[in-house]
ModelCIF file with pLDDT and N, C-alpha, C, O atoms, coordinates in Angstrom:
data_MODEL
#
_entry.id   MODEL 
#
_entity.id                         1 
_entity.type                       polymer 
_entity.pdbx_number_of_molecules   1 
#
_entity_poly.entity_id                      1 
_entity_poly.type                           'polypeptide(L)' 
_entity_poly.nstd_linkage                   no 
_entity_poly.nstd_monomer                   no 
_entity_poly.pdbx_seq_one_letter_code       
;(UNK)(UNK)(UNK)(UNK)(UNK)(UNK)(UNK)(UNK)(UNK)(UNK)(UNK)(UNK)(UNK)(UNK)(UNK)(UNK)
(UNK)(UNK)(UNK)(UNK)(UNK)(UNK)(UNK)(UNK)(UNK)(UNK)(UNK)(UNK)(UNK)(UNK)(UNK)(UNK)
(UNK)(UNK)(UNK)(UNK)(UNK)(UNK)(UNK)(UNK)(UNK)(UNK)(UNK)(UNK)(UNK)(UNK)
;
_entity_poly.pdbx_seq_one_letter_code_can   XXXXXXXXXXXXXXXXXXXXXXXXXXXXXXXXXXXXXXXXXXXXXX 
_entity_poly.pdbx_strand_id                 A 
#
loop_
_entity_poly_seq.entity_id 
_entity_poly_seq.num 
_entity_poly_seq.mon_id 
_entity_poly_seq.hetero 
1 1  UNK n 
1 2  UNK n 
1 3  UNK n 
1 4  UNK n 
1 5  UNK n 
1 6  UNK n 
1 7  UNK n 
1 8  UNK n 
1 9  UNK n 
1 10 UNK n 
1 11 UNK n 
1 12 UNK n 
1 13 UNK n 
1 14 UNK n 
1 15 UNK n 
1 16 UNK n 
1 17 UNK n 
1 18 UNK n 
1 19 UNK n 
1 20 UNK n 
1 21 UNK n 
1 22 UNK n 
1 23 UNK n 
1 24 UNK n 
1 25 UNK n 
1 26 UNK n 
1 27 UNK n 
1 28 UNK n 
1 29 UNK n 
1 30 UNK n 
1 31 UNK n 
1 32 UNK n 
1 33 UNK n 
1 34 UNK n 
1 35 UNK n 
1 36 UNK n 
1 37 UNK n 
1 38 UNK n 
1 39 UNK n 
1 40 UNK n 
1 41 UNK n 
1 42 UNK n 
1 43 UNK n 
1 44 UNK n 
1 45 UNK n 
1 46 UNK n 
#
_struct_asym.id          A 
_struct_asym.entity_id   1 
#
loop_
_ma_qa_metric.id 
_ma_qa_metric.mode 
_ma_qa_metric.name 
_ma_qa_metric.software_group_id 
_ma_qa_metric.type 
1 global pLDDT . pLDDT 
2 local  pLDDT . pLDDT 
#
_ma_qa_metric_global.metric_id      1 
_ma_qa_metric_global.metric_value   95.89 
_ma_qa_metric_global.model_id       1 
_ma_qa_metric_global.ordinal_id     1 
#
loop_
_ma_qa_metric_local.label_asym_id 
_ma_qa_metric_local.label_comp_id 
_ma_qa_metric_local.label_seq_id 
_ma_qa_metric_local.metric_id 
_ma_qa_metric_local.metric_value 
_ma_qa_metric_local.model_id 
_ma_qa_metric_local.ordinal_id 
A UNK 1  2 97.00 1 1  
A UNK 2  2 94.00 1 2  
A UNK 3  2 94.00 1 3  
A UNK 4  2 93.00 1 4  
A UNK 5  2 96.00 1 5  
A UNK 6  2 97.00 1 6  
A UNK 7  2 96.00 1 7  
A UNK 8  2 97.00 1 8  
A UNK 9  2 97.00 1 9  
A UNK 10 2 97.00 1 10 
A UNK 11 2 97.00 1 11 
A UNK 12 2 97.00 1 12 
A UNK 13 2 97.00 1 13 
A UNK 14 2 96.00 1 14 
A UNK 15 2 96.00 1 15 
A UNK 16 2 97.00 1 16 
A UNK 17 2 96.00 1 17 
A UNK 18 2 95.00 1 18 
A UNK 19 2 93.00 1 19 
A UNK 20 2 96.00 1 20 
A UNK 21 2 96.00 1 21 
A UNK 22 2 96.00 1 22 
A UNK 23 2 95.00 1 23 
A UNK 24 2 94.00 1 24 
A UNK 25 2 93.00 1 25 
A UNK 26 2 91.00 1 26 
A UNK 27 2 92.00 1 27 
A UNK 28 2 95.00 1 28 
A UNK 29 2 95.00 1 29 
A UNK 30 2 95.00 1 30 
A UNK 31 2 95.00 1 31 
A UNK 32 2 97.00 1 32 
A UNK 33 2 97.00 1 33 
A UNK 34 2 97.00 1 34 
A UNK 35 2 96.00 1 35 
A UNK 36 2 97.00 1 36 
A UNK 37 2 97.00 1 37 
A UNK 38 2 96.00 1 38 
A UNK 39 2 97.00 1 39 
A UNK 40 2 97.00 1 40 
A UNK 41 2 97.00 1 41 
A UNK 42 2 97.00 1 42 
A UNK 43 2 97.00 1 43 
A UNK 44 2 98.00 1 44 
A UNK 45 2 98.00 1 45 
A UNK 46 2 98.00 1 46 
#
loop_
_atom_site.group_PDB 
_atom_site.id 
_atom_site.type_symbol 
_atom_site.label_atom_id 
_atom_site.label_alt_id 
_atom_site.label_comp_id 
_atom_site.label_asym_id 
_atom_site.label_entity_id 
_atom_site.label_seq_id 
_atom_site.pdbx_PDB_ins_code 
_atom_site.Cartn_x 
_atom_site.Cartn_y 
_atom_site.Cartn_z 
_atom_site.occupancy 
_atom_site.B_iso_or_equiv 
_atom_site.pdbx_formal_charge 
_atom_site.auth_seq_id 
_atom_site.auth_comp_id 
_atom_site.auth_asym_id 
_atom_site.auth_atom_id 
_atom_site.pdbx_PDB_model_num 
ATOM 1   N N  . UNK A 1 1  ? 181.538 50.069 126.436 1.00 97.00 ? 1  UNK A N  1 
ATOM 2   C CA . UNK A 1 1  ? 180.819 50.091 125.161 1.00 97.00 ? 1  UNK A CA 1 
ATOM 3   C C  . UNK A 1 1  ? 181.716 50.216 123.939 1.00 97.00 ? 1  UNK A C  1 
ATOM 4   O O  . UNK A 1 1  ? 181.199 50.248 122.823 1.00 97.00 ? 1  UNK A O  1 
ATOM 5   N N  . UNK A 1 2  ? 183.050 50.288 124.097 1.00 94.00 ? 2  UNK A N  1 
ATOM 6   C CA . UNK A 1 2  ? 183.916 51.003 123.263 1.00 94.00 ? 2  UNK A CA 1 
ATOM 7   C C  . UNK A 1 2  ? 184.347 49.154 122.609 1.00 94.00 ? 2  UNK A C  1 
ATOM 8   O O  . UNK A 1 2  ? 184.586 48.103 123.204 1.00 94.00 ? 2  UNK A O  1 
ATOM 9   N N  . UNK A 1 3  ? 184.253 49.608 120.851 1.00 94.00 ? 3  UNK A N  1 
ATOM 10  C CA . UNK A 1 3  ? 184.735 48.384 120.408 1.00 94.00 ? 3  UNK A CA 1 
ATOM 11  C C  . UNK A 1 3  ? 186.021 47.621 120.932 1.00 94.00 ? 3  UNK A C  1 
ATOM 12  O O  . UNK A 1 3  ? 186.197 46.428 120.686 1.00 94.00 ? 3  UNK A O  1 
ATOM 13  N N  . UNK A 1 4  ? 186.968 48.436 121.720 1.00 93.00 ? 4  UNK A N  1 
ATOM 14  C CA . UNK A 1 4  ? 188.121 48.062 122.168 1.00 93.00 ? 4  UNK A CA 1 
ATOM 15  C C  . UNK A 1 4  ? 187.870 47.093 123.470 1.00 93.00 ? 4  UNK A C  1 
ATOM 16  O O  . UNK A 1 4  ? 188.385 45.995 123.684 1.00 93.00 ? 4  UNK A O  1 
ATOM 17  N N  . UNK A 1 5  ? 187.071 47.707 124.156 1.00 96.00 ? 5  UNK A N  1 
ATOM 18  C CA . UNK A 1 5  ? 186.395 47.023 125.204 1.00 96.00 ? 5  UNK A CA 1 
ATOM 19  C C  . UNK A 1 5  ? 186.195 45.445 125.325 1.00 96.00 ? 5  UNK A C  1 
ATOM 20  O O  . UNK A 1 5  ? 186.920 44.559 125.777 1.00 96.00 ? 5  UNK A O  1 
ATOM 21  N N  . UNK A 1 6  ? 184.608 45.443 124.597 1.00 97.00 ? 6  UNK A N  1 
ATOM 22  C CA . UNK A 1 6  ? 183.982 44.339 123.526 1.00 97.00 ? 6  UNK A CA 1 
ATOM 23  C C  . UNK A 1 6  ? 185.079 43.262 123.276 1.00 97.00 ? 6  UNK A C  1 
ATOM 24  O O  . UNK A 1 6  ? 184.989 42.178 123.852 1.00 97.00 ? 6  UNK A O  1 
ATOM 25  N N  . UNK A 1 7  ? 185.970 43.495 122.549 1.00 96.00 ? 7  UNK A N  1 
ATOM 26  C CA . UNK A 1 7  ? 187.102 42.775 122.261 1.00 96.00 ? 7  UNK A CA 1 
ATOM 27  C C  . UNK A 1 7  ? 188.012 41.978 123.357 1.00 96.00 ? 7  UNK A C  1 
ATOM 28  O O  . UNK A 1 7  ? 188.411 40.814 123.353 1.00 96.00 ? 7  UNK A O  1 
ATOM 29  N N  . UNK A 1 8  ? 188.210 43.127 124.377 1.00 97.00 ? 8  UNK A N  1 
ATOM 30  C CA . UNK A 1 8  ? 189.285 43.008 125.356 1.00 97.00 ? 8  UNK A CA 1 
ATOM 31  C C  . UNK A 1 8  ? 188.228 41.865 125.922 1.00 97.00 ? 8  UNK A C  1 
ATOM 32  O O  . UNK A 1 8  ? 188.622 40.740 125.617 1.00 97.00 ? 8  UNK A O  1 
ATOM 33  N N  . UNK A 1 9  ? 187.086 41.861 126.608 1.00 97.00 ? 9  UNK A N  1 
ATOM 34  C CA . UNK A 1 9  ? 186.411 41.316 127.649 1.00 97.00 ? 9  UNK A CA 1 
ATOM 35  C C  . UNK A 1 9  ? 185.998 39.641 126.667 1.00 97.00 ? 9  UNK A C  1 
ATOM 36  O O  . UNK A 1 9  ? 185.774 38.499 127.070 1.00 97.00 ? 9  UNK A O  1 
ATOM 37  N N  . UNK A 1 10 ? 186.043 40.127 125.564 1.00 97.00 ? 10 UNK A N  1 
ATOM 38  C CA . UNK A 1 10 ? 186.164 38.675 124.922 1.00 97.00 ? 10 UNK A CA 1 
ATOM 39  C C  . UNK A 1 10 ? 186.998 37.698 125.240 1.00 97.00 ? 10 UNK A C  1 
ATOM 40  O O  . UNK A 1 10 ? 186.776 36.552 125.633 1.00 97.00 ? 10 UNK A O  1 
ATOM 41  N N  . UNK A 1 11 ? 188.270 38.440 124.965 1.00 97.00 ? 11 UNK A N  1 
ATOM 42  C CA . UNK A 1 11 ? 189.685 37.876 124.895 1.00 97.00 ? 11 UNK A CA 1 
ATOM 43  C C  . UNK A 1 11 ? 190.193 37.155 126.666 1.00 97.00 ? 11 UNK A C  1 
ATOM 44  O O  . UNK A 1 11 ? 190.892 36.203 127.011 1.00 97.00 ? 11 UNK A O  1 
ATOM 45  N N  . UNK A 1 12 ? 189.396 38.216 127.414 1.00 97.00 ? 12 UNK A N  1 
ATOM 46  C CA . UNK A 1 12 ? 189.641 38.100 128.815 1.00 97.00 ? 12 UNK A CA 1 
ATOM 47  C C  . UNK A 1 12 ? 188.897 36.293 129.039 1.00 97.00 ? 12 UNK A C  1 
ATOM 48  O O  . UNK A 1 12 ? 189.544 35.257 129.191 1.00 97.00 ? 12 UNK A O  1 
ATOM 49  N N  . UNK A 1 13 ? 187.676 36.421 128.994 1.00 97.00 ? 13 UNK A N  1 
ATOM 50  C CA . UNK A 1 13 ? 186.867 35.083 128.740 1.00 97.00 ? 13 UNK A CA 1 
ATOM 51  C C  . UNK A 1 13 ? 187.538 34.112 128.646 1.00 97.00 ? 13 UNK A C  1 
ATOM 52  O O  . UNK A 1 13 ? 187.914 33.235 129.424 1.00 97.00 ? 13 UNK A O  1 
ATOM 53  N N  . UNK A 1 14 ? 187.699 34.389 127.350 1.00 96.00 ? 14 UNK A N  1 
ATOM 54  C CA . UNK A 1 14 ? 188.533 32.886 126.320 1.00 96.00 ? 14 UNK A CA 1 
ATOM 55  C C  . UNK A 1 14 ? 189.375 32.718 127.381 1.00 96.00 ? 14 UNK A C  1 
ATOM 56  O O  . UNK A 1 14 ? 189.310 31.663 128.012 1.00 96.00 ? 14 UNK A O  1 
ATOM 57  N N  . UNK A 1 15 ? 190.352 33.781 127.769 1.00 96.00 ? 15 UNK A N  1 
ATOM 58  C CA . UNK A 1 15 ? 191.638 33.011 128.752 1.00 96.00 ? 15 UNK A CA 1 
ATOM 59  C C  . UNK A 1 15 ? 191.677 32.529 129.648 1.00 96.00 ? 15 UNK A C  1 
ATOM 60  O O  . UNK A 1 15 ? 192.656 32.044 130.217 1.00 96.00 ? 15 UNK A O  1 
ATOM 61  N N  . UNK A 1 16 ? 190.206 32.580 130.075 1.00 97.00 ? 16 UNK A N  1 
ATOM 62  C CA . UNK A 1 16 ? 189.546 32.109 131.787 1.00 97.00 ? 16 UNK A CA 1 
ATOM 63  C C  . UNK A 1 16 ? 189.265 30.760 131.698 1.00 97.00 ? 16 UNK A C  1 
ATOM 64  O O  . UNK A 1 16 ? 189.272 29.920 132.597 1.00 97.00 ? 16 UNK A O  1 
ATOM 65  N N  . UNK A 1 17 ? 189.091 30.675 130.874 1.00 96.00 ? 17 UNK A N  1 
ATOM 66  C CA . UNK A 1 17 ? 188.491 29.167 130.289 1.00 96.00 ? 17 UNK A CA 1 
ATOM 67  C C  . UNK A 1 17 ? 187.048 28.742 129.857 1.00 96.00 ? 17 UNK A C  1 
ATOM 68  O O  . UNK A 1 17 ? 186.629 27.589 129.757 1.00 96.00 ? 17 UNK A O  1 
ATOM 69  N N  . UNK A 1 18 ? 186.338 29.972 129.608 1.00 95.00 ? 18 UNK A N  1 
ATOM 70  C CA . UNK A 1 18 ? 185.173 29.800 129.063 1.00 95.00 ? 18 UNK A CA 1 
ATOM 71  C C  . UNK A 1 18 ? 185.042 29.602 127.959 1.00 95.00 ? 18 UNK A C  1 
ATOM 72  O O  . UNK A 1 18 ? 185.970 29.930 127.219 1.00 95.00 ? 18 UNK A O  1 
ATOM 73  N N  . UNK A 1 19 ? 183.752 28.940 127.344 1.00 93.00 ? 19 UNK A N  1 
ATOM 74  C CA . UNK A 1 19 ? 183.924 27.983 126.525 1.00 93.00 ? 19 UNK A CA 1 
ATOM 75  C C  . UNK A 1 19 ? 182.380 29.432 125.286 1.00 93.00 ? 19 UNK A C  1 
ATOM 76  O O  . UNK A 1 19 ? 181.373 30.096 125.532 1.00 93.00 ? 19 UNK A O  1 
ATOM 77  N N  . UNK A 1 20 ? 183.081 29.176 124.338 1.00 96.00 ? 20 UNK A N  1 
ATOM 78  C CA . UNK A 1 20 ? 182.311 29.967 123.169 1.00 96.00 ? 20 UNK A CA 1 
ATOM 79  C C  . UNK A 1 20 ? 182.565 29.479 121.799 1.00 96.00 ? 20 UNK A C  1 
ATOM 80  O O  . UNK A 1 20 ? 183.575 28.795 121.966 1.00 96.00 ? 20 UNK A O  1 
ATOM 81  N N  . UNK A 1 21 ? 182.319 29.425 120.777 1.00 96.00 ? 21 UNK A N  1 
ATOM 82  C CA . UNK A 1 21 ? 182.590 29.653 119.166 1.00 96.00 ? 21 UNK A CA 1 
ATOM 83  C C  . UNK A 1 21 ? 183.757 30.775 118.744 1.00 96.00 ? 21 UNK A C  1 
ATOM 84  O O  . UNK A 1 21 ? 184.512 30.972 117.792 1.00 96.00 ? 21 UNK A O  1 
ATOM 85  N N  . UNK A 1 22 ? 183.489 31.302 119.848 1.00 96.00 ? 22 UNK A N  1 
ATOM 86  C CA . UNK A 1 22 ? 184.635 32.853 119.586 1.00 96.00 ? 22 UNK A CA 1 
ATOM 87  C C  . UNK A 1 22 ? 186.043 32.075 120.097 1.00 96.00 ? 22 UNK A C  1 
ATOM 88  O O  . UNK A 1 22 ? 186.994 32.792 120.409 1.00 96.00 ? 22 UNK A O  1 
ATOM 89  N N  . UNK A 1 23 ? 186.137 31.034 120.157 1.00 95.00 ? 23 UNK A N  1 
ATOM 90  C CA . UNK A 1 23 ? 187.511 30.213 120.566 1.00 95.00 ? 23 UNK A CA 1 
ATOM 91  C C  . UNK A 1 23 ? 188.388 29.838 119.195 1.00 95.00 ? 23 UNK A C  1 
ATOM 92  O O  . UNK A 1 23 ? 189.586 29.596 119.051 1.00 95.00 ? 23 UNK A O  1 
ATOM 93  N N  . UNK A 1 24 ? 187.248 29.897 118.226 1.00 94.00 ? 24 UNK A N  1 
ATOM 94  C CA . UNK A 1 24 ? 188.357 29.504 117.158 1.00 94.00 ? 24 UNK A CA 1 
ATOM 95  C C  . UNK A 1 24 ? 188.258 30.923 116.100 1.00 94.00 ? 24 UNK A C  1 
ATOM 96  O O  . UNK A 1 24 ? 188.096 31.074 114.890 1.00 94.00 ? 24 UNK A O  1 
ATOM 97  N N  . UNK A 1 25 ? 188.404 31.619 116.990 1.00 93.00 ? 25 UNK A N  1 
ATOM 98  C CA . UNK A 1 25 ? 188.858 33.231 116.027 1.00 93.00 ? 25 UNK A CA 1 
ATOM 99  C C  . UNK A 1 25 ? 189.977 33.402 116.556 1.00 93.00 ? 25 UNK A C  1 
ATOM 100 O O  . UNK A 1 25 ? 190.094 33.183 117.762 1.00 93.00 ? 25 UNK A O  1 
ATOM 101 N N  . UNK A 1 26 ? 190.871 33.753 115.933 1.00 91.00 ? 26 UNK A N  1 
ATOM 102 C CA . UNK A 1 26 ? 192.350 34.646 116.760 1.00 91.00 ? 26 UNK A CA 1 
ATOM 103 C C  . UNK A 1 26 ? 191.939 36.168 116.889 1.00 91.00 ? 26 UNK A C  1 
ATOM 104 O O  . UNK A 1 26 ? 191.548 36.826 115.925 1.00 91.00 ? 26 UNK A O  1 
ATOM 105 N N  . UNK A 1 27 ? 192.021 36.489 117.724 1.00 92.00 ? 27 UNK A N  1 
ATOM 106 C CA . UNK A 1 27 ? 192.038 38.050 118.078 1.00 92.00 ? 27 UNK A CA 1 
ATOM 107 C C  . UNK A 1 27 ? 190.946 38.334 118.144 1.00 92.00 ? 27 UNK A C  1 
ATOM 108 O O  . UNK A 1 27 ? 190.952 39.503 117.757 1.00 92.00 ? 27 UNK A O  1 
ATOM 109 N N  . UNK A 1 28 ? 189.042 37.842 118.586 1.00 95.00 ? 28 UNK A N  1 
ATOM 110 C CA . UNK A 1 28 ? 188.364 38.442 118.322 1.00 95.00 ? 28 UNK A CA 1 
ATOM 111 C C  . UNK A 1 28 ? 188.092 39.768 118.020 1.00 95.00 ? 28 UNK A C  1 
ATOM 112 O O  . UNK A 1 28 ? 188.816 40.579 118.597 1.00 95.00 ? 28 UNK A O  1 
ATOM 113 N N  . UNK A 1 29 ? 187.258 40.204 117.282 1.00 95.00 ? 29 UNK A N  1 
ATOM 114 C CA . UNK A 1 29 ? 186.862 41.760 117.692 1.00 95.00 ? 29 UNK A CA 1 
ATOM 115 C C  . UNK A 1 29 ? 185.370 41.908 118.096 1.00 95.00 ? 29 UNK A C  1 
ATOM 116 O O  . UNK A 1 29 ? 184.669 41.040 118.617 1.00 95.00 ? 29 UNK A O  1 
ATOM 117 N N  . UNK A 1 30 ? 185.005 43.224 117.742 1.00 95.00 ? 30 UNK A N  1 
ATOM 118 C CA . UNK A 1 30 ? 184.057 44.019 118.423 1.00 95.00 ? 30 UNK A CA 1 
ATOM 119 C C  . UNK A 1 30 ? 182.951 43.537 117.579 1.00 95.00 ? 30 UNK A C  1 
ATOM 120 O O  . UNK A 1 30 ? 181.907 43.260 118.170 1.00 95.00 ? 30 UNK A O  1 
ATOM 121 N N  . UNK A 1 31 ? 183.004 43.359 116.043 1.00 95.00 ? 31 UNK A N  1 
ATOM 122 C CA . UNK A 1 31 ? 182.015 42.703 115.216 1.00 95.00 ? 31 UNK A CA 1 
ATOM 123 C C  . UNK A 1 31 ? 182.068 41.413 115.061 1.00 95.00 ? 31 UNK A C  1 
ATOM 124 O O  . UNK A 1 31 ? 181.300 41.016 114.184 1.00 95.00 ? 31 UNK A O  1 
ATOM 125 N N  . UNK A 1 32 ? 183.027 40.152 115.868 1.00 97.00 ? 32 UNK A N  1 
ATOM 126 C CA . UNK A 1 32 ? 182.830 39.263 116.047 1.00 97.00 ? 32 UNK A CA 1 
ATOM 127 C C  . UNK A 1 32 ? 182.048 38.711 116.957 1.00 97.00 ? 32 UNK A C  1 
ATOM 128 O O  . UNK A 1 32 ? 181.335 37.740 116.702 1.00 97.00 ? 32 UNK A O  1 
ATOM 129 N N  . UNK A 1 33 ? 182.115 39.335 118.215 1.00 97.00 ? 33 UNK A N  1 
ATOM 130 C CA . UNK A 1 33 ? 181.160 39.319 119.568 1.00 97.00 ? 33 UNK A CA 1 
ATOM 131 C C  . UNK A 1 33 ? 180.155 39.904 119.160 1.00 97.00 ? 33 UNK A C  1 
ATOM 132 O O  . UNK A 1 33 ? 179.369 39.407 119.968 1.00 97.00 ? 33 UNK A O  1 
ATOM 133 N N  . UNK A 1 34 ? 179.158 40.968 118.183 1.00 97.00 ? 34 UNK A N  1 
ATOM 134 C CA . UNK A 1 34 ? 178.061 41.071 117.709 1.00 97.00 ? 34 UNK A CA 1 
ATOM 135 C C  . UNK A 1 34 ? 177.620 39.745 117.069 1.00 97.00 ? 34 UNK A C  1 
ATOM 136 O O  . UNK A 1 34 ? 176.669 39.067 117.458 1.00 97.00 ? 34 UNK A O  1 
ATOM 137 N N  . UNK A 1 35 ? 178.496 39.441 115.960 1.00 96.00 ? 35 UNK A N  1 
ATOM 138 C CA . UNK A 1 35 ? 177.914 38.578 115.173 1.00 96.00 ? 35 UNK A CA 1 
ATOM 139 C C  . UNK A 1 35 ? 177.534 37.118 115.832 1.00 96.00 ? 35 UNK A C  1 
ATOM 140 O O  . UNK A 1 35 ? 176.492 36.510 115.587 1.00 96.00 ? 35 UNK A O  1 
ATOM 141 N N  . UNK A 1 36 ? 178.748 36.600 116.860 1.00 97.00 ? 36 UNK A N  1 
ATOM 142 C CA . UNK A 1 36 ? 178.633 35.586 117.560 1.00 97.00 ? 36 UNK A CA 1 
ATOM 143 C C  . UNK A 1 36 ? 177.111 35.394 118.502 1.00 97.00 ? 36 UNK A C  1 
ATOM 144 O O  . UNK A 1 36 ? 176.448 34.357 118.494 1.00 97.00 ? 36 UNK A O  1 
ATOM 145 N N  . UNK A 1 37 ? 176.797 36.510 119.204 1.00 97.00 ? 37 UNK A N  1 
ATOM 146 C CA . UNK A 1 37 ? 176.010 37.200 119.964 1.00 97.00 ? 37 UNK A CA 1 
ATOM 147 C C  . UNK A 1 37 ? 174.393 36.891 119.190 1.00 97.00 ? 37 UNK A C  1 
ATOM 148 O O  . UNK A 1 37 ? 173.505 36.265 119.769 1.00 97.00 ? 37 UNK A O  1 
ATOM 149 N N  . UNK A 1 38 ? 174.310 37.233 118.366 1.00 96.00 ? 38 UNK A N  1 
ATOM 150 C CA . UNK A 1 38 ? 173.095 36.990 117.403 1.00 96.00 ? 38 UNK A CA 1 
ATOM 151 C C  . UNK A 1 38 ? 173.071 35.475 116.925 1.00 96.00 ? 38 UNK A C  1 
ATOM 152 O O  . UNK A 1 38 ? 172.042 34.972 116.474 1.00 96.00 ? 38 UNK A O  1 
ATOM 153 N N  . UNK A 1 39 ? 174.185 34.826 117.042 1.00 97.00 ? 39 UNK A N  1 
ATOM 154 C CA . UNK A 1 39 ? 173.841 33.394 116.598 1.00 97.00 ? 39 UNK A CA 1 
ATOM 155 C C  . UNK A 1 39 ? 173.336 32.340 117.706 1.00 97.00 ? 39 UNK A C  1 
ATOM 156 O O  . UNK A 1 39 ? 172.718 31.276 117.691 1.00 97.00 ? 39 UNK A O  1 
ATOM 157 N N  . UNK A 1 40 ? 173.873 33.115 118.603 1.00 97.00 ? 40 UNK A N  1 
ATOM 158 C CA . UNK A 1 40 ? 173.287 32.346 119.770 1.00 97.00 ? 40 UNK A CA 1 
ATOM 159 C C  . UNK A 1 40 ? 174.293 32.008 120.969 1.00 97.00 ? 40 UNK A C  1 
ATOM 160 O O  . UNK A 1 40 ? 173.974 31.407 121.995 1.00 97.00 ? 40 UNK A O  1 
ATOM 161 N N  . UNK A 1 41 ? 175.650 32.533 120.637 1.00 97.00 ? 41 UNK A N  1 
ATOM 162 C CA . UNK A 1 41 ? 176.616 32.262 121.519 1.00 97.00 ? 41 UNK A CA 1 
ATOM 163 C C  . UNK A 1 41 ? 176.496 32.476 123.017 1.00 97.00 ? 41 UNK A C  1 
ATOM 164 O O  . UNK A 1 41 ? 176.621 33.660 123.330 1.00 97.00 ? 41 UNK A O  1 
ATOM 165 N N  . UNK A 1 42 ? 176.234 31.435 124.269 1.00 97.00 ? 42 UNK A N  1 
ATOM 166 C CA . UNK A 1 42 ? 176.175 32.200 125.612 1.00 97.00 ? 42 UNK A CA 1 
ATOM 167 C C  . UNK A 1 42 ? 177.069 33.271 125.597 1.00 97.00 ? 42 UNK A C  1 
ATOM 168 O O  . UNK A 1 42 ? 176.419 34.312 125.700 1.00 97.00 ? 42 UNK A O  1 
ATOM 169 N N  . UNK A 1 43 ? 178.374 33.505 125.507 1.00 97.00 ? 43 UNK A N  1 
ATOM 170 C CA . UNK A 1 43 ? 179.347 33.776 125.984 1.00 97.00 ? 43 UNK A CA 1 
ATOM 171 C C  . UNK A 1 43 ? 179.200 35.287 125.295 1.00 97.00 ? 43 UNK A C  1 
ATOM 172 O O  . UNK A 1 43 ? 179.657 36.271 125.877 1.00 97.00 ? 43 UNK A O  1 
ATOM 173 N N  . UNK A 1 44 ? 178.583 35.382 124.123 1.00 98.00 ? 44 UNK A N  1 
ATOM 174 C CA . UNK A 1 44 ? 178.402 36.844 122.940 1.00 98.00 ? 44 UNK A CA 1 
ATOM 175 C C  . UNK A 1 44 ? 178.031 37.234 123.680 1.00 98.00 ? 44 UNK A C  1 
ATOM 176 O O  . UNK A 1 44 ? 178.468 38.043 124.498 1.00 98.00 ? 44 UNK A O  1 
ATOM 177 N N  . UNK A 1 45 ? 176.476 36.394 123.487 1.00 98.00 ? 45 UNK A N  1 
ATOM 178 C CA . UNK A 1 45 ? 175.244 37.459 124.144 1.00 98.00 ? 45 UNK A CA 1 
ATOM 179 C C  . UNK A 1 45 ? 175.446 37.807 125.815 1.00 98.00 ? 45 UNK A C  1 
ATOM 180 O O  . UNK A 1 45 ? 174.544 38.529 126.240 1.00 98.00 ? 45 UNK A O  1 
ATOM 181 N N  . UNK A 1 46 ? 176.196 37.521 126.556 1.00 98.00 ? 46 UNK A N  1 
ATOM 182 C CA . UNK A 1 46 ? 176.507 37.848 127.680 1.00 98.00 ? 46 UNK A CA 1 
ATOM 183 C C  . UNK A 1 46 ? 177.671 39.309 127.211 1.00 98.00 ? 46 UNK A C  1 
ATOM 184 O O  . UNK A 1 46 ? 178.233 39.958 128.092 1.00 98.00 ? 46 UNK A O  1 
#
């Protein structure tokens, strides 16, 4: 639950090769995966 988390498991994603909007952020964070998340991103809202 920890914003550090959020971030990390983002970052983990992206490197797997899953495919999101959060691909063209460098470094997501913790209020990027909210915000992404509400727009409709599979990959957020997961």
């Amino acid at each position: 639950a920890s914003g550090t988390s959020i971030a990390e498991r983002a970052r983990e994603a992206l490197a797997a090769g899953r495919t999101s909007s959060l691909s063209a952020v460098e470094n997501p964070t913790a209020e990027d995966v909210s915000r992404a998340a509400a727009a409709g991103d599979p990959l957020a809202a997961e």
